[in-house]
C-alpha atoms as a PDB file:
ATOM      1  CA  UNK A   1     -29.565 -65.605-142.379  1.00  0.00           C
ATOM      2  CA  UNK A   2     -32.564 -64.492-140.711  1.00  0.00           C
ATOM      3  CA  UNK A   3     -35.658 -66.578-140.225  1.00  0.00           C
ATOM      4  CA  UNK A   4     -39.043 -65.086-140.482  1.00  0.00           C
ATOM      5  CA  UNK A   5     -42.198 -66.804-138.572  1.00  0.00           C
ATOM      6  CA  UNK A   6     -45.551 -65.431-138.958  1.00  0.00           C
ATOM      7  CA  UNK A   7     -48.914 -65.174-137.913  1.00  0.00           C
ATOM      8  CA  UNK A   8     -51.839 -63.357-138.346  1.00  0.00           C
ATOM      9  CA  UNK A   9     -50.539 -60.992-135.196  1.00  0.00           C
ATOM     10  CA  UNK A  10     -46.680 -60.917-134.817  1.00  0.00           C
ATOM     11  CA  UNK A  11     -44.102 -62.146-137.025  1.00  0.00           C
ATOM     12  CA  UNK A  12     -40.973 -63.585-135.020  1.00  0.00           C
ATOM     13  CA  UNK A  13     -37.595 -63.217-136.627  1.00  0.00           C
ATOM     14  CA  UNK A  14     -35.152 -66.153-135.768  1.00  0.00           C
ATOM     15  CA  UNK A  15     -31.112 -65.049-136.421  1.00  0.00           C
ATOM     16  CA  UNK A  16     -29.280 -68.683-135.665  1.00  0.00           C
ATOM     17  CA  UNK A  17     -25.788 -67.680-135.989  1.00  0.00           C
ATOM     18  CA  UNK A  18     -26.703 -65.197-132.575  1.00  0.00           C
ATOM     19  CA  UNK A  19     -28.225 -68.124-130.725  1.00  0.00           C
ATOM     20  CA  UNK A  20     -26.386 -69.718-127.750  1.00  0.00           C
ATOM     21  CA  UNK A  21     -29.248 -72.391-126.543  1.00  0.00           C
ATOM     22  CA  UNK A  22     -30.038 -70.072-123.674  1.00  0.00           C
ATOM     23  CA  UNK A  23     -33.710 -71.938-123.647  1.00  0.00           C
ATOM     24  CA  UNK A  24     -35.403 -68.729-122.288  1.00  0.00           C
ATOM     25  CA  UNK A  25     -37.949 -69.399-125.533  1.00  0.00           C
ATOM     26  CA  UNK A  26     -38.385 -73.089-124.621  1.00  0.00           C
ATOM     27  CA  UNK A  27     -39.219 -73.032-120.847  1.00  0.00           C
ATOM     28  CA  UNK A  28     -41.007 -69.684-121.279  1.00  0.00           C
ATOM     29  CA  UNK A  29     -43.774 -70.894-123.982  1.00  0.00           C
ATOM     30  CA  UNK A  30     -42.979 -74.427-125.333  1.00  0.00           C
ATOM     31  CA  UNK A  31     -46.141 -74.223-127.387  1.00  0.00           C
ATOM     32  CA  UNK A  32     -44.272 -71.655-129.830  1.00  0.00           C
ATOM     33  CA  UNK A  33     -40.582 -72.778-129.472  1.00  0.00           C
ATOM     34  CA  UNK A  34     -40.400 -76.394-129.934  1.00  0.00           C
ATOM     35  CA  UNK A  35     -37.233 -77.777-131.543  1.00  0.00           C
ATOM     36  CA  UNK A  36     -39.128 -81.345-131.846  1.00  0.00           C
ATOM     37  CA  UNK A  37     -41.484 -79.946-134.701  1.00  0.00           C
ATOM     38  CA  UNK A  38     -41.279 -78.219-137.585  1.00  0.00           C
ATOM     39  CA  UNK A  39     -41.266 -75.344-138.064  1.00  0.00           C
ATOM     40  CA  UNK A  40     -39.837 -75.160-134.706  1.00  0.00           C
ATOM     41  CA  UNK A  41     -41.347 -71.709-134.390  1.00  0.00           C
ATOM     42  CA  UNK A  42     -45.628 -71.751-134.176  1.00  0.00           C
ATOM     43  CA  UNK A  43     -46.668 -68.333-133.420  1.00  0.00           C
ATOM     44  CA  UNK A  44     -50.068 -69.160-134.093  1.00  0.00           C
ATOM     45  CA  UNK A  45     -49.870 -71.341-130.775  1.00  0.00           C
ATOM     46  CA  UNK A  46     -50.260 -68.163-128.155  1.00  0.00           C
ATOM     47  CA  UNK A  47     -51.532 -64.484-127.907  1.00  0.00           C
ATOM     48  CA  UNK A  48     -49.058 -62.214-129.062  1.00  0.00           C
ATOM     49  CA  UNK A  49     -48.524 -60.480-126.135  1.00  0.00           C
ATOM     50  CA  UNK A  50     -47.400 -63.636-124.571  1.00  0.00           C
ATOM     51  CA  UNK A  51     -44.870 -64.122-127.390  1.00  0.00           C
ATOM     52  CA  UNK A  52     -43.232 -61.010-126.929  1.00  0.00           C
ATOM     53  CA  UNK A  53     -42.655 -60.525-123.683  1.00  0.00           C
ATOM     54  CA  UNK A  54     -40.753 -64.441-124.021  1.00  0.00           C
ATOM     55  CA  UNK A  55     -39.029 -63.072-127.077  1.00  0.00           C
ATOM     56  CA  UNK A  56     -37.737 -59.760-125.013  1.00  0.00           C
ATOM     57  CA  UNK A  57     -36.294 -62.249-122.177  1.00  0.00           C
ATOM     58  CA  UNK A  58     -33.605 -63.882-125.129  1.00  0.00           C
ATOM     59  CA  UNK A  59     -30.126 -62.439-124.334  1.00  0.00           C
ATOM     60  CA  UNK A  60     -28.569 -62.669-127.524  1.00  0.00           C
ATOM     61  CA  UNK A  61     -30.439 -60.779-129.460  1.00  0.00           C
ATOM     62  CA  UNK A  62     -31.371 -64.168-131.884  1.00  0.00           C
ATOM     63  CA  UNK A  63     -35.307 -63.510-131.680  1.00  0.00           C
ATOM     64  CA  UNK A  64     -37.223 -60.670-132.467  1.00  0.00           C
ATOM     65  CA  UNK A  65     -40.956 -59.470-133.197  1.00  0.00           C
ATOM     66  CA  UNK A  66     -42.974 -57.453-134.956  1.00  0.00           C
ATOM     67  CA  UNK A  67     -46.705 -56.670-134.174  1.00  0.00           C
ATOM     68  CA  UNK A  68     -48.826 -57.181-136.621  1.00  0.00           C
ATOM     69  CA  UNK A  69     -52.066 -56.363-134.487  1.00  0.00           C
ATOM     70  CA  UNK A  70     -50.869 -52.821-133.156  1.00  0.00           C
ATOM     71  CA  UNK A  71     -49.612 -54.213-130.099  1.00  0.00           C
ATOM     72  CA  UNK A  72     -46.438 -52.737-128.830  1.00  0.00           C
ATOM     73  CA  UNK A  73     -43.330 -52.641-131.065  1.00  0.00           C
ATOM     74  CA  UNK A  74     -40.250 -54.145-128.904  1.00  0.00           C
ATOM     75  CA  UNK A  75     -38.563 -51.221-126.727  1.00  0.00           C
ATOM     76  CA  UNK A  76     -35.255 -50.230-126.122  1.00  0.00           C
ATOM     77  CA  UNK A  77     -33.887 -50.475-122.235  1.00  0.00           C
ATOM     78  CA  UNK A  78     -33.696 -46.716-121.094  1.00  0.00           C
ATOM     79  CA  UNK A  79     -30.046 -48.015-119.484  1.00  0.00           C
ATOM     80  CA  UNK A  80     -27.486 -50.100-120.816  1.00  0.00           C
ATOM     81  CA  UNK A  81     -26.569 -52.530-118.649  1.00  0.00           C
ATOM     82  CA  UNK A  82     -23.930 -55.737-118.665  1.00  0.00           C
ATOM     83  CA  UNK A  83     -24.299 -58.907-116.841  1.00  0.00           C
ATOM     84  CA  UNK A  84     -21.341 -60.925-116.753  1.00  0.00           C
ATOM     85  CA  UNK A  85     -22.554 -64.506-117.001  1.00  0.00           C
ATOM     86  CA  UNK A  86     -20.553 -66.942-114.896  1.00  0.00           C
ATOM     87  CA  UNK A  87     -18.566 -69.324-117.202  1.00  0.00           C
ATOM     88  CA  UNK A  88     -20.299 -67.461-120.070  1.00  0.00           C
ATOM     89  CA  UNK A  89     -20.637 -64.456-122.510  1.00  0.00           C
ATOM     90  CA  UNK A  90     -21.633 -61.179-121.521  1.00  0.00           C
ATOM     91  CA  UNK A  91     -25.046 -60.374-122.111  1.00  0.00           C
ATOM     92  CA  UNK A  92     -25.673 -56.614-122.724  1.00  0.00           C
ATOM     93  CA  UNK A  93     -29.019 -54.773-122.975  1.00  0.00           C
ATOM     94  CA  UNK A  94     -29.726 -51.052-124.122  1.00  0.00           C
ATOM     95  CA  UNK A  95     -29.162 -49.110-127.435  1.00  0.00           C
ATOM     96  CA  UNK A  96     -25.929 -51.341-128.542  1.00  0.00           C
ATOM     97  CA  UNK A  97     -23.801 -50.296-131.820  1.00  0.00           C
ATOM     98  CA  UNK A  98     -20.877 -53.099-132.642  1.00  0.00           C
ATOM     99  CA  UNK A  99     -18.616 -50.780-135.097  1.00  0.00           C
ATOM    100  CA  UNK A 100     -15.633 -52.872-136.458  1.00  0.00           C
ATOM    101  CA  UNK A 101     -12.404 -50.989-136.591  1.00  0.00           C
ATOM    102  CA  UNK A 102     -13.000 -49.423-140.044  1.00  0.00           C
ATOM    103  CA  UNK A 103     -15.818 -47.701-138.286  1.00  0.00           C
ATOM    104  CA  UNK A 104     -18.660 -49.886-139.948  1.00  0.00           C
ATOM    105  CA  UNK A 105     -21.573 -51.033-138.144  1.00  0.00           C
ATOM    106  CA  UNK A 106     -21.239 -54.669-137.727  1.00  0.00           C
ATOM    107  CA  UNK A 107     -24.154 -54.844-135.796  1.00  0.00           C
ATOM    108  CA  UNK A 108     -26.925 -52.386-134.111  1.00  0.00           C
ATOM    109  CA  UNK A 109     -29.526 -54.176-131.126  1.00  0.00           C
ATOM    110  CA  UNK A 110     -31.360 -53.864-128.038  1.00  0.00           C
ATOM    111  CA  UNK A 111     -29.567 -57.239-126.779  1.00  0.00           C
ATOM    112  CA  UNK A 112     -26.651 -59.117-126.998  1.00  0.00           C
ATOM    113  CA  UNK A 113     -24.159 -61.928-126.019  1.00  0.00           C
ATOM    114  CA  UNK A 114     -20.353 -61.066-126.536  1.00  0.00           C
ATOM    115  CA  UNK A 115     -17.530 -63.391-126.158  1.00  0.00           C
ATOM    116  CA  UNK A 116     -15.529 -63.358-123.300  1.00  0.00           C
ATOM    117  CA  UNK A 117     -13.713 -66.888-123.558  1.00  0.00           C
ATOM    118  CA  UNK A 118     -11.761 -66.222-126.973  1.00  0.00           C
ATOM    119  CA  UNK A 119     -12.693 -69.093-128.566  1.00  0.00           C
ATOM    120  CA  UNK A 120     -16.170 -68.119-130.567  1.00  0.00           C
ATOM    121  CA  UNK A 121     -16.502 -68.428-134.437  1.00  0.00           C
ATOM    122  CA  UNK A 122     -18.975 -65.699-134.254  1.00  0.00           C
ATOM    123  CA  UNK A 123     -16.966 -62.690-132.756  1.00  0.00           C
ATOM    124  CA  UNK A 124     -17.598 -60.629-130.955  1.00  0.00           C
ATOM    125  CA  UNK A 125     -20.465 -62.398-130.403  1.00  0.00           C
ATOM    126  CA  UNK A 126     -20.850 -66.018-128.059  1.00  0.00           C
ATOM    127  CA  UNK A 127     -21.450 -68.889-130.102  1.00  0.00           C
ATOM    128  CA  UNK A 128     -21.749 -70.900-126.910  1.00  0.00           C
ATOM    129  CA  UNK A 129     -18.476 -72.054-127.911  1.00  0.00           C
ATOM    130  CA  UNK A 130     -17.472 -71.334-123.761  1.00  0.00           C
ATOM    131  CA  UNK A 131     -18.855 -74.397-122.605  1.00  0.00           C
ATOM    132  CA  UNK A 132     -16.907 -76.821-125.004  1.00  0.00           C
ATOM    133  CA  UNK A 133     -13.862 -75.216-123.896  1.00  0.00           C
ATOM    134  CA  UNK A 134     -14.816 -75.450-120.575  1.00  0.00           C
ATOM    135  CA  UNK A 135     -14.647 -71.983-119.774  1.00  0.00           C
ATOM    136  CA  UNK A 136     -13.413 -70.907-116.351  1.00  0.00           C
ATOM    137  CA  UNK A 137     -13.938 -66.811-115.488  1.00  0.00           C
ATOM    138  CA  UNK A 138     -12.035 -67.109-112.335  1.00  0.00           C
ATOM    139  CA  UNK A 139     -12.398 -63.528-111.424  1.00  0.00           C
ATOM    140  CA  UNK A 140     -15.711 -62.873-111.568  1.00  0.00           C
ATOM    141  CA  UNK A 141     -16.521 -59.522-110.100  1.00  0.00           C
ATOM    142  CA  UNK A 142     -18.109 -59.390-106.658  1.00  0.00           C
ATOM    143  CA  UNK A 143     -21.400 -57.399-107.388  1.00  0.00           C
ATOM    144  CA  UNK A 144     -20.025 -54.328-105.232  1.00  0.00           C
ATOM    145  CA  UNK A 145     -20.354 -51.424-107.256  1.00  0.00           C
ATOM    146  CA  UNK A 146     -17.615 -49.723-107.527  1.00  0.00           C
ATOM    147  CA  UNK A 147     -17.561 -45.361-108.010  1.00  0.00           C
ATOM    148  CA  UNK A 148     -14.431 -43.887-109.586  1.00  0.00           C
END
């Protein structure tokens, strides 16, 4: 279930079952994401802008924002694009719909982490659970594009 942190400007939405401990909240403003105190979300502790550009860098999808102040609303990539993460997920940005295959929308984002190792209780979606497995993509792709 979604979280919902507030301040006067922006109101950060926490989803926990999409979060993989990327850190790309923590080491990009530790003032507002600190695990160590509670709530472990503070978006009173930095401009908004601030906030949401560090909320835009999480792959997964787990964080999101809302201005509150009329600054701007979070935007969708103009490309989709997927990074295949070595050892990992693969993290996908652009106008993403997950259908199921009844045809219902499991899930509709701007980012996300899917599984790639099999092993996630989340799926399609990484639950990090790549690393306790221990993971191995030995064919990682070389970077060459490649035209058909």
């Amino acid at each position: 279930m979604a979280k919902q942190y507030r301040s006067d400007e922006i109101v950060v939405t926490f989803e926990p079952r999409l979060c993989i401990h990327s850190a790309h909240c923590i080491k990009g403003l530790p003032e507002v994401f600190d695990v160590l105190k509670k709530p472990w979300i503070q978006p009173d502790k930095a401009i908004a802008d601030r906030i949401a550009e560090v909320v835009q860098r999480c792959p997964t999808g787990a964080l999101h924002y809302q201005r509150l102040d009329g600054g701007a609303e979070e935007s969708v990539p103009s490309a989709m694009t997927i990074e295949v993460r070595p050892k990992g997920p693969l993290f996908v940005r652009g106008s993403i719909v997950i259908k199921g295959s009844d045809g219902q929308v499991i899930r509709q984002d701007t980012r996300m982490a899917l599984c790639r190792c099999g092993h996630s209780g989340n799926k399609p979606f990484c639950d990090g659970t790549h690393k306790s497995v221990q993971f191995d993509s030995a064919s990682i792709p070389s970077g060459k594009e490649e035209s058909r």
